[in-house]
C-alpha atoms as a PDB file:
ATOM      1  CA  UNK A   1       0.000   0.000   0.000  1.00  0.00           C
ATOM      2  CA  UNK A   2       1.436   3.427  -0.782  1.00  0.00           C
ATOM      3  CA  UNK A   3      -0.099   6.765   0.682  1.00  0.00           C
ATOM      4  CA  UNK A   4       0.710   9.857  -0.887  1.00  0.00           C
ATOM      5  CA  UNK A   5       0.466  12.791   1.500  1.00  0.00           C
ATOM      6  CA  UNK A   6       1.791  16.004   3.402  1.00  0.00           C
ATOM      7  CA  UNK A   7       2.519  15.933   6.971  1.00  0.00           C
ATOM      8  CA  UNK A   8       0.025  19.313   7.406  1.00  0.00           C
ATOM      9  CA  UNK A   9      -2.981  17.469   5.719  1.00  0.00           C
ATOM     10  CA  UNK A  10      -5.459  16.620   8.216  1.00  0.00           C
ATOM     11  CA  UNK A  11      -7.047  14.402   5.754  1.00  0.00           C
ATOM     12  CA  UNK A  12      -3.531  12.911   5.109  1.00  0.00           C
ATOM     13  CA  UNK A  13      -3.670  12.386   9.332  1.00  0.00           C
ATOM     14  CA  UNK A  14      -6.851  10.886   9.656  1.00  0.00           C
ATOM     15  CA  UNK A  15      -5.229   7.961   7.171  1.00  0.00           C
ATOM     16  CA  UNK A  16      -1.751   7.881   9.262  1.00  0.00           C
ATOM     17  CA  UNK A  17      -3.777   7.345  12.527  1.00  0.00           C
ATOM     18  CA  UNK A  18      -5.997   4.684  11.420  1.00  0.00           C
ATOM     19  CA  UNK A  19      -2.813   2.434   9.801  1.00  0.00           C
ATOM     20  CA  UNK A  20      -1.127   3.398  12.975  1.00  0.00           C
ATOM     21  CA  UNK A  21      -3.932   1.790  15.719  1.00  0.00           C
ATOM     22  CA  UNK A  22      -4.021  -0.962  13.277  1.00  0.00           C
ATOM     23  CA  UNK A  23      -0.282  -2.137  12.287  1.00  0.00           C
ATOM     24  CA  UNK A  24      -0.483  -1.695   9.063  1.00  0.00           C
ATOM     25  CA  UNK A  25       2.492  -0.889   7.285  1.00  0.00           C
ATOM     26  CA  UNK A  26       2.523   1.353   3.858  1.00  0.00           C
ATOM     27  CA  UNK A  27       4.806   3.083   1.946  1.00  0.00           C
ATOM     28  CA  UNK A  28       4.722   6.883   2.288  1.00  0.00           C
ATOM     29  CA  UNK A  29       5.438   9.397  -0.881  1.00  0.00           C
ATOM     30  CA  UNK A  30       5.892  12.605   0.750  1.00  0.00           C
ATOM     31  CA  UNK A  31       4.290  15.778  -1.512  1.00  0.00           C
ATOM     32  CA  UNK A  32       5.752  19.116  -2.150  1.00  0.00           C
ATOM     33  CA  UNK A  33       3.096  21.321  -0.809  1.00  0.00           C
ATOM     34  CA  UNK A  34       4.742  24.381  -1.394  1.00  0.00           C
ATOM     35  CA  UNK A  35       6.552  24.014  -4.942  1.00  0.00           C
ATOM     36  CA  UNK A  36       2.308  22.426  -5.883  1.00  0.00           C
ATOM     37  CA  UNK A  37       3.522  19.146  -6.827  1.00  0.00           C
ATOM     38  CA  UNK A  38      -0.211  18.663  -6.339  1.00  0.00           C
ATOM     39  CA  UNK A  39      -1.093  20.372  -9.109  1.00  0.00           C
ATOM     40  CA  UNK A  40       1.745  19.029 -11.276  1.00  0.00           C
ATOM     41  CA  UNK A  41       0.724  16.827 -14.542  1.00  0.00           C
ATOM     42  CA  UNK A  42       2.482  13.365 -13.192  1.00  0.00           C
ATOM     43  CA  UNK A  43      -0.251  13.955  -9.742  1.00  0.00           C
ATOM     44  CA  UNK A  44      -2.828  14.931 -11.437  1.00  0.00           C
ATOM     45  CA  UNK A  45      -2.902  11.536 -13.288  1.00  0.00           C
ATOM     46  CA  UNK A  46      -3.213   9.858  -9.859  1.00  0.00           C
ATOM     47  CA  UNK A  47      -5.767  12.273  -8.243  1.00  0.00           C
ATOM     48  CA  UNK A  48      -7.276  14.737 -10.936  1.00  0.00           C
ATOM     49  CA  UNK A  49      -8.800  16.205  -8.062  1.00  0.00           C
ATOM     50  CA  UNK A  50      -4.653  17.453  -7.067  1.00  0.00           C
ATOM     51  CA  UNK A  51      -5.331  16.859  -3.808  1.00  0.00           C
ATOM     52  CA  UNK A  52      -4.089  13.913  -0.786  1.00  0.00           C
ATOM     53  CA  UNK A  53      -3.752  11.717   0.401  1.00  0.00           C
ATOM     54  CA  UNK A  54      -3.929   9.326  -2.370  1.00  0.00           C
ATOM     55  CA  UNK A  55      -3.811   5.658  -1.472  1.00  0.00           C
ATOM     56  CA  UNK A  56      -2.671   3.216  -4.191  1.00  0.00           C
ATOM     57  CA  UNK A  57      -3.322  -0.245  -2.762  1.00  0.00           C
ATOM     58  CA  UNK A  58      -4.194  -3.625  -4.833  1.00  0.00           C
ATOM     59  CA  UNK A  59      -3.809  -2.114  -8.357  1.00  0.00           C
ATOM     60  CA  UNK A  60      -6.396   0.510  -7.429  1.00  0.00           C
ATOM     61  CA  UNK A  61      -5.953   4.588  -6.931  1.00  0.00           C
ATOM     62  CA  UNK A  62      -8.295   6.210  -4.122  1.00  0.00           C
ATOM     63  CA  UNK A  63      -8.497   9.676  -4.330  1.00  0.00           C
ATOM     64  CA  UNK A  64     -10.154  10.409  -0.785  1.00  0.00           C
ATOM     65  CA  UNK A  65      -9.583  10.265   2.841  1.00  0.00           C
ATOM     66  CA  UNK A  66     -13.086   8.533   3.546  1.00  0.00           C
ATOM     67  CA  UNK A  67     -12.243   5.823   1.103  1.00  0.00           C
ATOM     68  CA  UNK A  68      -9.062   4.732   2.695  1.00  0.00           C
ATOM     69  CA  UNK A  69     -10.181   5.060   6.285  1.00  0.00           C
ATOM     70  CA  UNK A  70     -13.289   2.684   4.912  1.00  0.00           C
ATOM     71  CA  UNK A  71     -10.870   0.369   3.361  1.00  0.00           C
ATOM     72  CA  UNK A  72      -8.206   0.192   6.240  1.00  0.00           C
ATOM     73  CA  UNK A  73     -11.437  -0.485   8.154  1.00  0.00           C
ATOM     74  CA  UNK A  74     -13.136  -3.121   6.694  1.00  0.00           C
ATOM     75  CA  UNK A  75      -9.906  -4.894   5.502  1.00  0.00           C
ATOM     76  CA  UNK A  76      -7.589  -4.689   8.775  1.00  0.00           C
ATOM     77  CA  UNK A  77      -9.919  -3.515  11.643  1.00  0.00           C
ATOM     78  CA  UNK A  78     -13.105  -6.143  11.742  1.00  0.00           C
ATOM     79  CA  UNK A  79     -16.477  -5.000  13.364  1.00  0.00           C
ATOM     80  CA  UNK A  80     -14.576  -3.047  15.656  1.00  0.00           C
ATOM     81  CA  UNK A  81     -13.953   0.644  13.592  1.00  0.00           C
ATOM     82  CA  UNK A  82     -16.839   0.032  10.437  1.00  0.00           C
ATOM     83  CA  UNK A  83     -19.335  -2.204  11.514  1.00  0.00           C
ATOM     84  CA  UNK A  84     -21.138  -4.212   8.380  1.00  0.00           C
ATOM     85  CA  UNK A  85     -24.465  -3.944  10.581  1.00  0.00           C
ATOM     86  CA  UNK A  86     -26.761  -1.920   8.430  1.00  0.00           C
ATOM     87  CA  UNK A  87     -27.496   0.113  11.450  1.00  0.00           C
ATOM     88  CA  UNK A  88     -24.087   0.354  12.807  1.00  0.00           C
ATOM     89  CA  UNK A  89     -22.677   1.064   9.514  1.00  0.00           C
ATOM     90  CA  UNK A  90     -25.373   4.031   8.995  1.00  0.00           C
ATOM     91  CA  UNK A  91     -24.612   5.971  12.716  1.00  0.00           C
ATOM     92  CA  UNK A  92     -20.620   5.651  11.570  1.00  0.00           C
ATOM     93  CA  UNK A  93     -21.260   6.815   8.230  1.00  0.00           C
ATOM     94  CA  UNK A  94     -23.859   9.437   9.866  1.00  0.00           C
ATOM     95  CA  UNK A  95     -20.425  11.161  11.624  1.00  0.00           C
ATOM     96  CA  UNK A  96     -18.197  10.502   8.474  1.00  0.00           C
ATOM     97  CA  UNK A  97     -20.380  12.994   6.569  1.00  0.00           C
ATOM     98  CA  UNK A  98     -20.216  15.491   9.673  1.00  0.00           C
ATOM     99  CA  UNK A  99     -16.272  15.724   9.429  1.00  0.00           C
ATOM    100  CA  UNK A 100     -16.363  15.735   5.428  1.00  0.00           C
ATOM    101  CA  UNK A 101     -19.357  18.505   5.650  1.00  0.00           C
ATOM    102  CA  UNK A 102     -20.052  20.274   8.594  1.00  0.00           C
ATOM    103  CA  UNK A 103     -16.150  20.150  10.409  1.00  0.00           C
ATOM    104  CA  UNK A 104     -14.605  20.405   7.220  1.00  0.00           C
ATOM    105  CA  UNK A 105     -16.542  23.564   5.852  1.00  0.00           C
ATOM    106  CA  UNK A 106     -16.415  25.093   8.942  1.00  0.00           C
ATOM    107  CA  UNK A 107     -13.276  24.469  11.004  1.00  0.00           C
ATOM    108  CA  UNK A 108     -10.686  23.583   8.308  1.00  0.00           C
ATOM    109  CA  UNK A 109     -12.411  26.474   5.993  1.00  0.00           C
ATOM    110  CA  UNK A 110     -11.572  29.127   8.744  1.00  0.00           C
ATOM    111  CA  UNK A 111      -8.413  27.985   9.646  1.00  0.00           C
ATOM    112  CA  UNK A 112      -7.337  27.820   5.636  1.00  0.00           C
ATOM    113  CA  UNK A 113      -8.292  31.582   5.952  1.00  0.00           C
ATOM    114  CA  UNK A 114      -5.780  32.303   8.784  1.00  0.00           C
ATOM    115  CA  UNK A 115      -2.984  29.404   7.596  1.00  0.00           C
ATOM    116  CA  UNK A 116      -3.018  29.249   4.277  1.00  0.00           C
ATOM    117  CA  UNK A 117      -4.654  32.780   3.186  1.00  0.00           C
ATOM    118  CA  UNK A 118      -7.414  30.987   1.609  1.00  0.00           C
ATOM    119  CA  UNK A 119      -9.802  33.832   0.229  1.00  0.00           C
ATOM    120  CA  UNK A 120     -13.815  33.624   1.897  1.00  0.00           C
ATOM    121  CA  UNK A 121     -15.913  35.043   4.507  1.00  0.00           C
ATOM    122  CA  UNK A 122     -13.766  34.106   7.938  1.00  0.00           C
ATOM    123  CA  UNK A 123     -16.800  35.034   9.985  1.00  0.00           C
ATOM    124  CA  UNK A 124     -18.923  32.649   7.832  1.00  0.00           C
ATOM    125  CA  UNK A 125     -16.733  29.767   8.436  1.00  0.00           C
ATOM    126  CA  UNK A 126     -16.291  30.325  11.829  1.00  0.00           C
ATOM    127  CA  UNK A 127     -19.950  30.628  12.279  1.00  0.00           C
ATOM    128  CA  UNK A 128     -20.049  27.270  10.736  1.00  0.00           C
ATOM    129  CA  UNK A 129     -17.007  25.739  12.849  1.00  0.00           C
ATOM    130  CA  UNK A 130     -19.063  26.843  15.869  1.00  0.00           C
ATOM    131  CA  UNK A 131     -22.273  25.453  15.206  1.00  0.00           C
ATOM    132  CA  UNK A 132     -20.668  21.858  14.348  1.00  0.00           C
ATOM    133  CA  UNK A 133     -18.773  22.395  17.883  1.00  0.00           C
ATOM    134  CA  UNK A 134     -22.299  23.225  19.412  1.00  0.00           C
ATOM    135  CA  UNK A 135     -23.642  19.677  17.704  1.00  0.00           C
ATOM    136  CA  UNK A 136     -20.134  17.397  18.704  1.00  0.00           C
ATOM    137  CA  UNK A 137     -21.051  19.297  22.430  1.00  0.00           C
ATOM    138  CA  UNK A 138     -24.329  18.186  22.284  1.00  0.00           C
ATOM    139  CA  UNK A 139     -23.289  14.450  21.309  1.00  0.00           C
ATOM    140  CA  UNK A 140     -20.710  14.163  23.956  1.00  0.00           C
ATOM    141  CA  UNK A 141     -23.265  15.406  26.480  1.00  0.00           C
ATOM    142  CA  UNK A 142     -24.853  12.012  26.282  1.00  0.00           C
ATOM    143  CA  UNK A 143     -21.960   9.784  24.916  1.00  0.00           C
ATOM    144  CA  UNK A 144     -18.521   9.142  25.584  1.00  0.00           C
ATOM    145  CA  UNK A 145     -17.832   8.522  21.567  1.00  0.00           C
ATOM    146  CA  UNK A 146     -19.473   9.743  18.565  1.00  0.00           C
ATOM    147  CA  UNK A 147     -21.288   6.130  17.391  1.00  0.00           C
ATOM    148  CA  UNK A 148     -21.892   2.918  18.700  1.00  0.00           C
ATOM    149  CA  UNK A 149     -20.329   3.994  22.334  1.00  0.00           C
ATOM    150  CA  UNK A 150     -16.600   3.210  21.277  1.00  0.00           C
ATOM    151  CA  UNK A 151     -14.151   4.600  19.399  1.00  0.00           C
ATOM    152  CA  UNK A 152     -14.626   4.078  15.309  1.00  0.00           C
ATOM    153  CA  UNK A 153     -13.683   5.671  12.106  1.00  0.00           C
ATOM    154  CA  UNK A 154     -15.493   8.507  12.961  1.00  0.00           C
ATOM    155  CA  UNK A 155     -13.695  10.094  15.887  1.00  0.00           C
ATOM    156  CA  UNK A 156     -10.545   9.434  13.253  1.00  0.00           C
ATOM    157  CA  UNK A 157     -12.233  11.424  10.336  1.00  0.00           C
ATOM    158  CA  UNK A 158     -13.819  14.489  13.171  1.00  0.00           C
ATOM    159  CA  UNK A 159     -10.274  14.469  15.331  1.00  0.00           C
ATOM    160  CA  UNK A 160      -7.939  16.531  13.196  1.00  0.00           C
ATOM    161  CA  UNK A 161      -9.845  19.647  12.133  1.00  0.00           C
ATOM    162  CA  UNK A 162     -11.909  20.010  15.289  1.00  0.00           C
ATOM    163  CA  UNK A 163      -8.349  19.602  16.907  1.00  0.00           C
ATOM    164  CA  UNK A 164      -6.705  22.522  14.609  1.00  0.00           C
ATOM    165  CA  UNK A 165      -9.876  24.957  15.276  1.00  0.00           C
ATOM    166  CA  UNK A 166      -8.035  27.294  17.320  1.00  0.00           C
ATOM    167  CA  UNK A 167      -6.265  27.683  14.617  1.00  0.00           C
ATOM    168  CA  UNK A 168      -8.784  29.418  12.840  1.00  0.00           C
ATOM    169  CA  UNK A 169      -9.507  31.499  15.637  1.00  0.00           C
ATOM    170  CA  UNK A 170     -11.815  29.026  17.330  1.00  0.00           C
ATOM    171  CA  UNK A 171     -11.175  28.686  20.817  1.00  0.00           C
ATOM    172  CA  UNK A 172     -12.197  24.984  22.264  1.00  0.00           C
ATOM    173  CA  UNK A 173     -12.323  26.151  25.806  1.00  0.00           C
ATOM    174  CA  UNK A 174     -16.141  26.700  25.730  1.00  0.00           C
ATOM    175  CA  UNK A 175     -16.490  22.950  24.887  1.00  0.00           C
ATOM    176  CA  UNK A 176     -15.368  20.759  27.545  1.00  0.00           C
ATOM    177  CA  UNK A 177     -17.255  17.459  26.480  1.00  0.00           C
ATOM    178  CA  UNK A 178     -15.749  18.014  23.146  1.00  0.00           C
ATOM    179  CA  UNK A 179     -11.887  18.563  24.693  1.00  0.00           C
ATOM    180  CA  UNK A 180     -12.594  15.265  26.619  1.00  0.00           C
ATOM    181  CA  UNK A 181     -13.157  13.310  23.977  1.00  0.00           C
ATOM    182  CA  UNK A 182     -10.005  14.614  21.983  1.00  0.00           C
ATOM    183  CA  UNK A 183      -8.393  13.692  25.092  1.00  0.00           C
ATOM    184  CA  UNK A 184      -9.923  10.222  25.330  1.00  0.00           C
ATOM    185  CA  UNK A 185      -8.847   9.956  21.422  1.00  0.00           C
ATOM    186  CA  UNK A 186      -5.296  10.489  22.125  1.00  0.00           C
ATOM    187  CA  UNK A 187      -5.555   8.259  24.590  1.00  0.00           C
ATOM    188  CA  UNK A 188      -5.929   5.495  22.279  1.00  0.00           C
ATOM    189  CA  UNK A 189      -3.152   3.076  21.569  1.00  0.00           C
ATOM    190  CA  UNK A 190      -1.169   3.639  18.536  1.00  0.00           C
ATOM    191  CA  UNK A 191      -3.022   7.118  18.273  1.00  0.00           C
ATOM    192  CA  UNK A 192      -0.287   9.741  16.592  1.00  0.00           C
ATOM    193  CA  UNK A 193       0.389  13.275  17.957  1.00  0.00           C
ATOM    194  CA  UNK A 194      -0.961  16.223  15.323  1.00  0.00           C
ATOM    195  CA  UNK A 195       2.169  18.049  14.229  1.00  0.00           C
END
């Protein structure tokens, strides 16, 4: 298996993590964020989309973090991070779109505005970054985890970007069931640290 990512991708993290918990060893290609090797012709044949990670694993090319966490999953991990329960499957999935939509938009979006000088409306992604802080607040009110009352591949695919929120100017202090659970996800053996 060969993963080709950047060390400041939190997409590229959420893949890293999951391999990590589980043993699984891959080869990493390390891109050139800064000269846009991601944009370059040879990566573009890979991921047209010019963005990682990219996993190449059994002859195949997937071009998104969701994919490989739901491969690494279902092919290393066994009922225990993707269920194959309809139901179980559904209340992952359920938080996979959350960290692809609602985290993503929100949290990443504003911090790509401070970071990365991304242009958009920094009070607009904020305002989104706080409402899906509100909703992970409201989850961890009740539960320890965000589905099926352990950990899964969705506190992977939330962790990063509701991690990296104060660096778009969102403070986590007003959340304390959230900051518990990204303590209890660190926690977790073979969990990596965010750089």
């Amino acid at each position: 298996m060969k993963l080709y990512l950047t060390d400041a991708s939190g997409n590229s993290y959420k893949v890293r993590v999951l391999a990590s918990i589980l043993g699984v060893p891959y080869e990493k290609v390390y891109v050139d964020w800064p000269s846009r090797e991601h944009k370059s012709p040879a990566f573009l044949k890979l991921n047209p989309r010019g963005q990682v990670p990219v996993m190449e694993v059994e002859g195949k090319v997937f071009w998104d973090s969701t994919a490989h966490l739901v491969y690494l999953a279902r092919k290393f991990g066994g009922e225990q991070w993707l269920p194959t329960d309809p139901l179980g499957m559904a209340e992952v999935m359920n938080w996979m779109a959350f960290a692809q939509n609602e985290i993503y938009f929100g949290l990443q979006w504003a911090r790509g505005v401070i970071v990365y000088g991304i242009p958009g409306s920094l009070e607009l992604f904020q305002g989104h970054g706080r409402k899906a802080l509100e909703i992970l607040e409201s989850q961890f009110g009740k539960h320890e985890w965000l589905a099926l009352g352990r950990p899964t591949v969705a506190d992977i695919a939330c962790y990063p970007y509701v991690k990296r929120a104060p660096e778009g100017r969102i403070p986590l202090e007003p959340y304390p069931g959230v900051n518990a659970w990204l303590r209890r996800c660190e926690a977790l053996p073979g969990w990596l640290k965010l750089d």
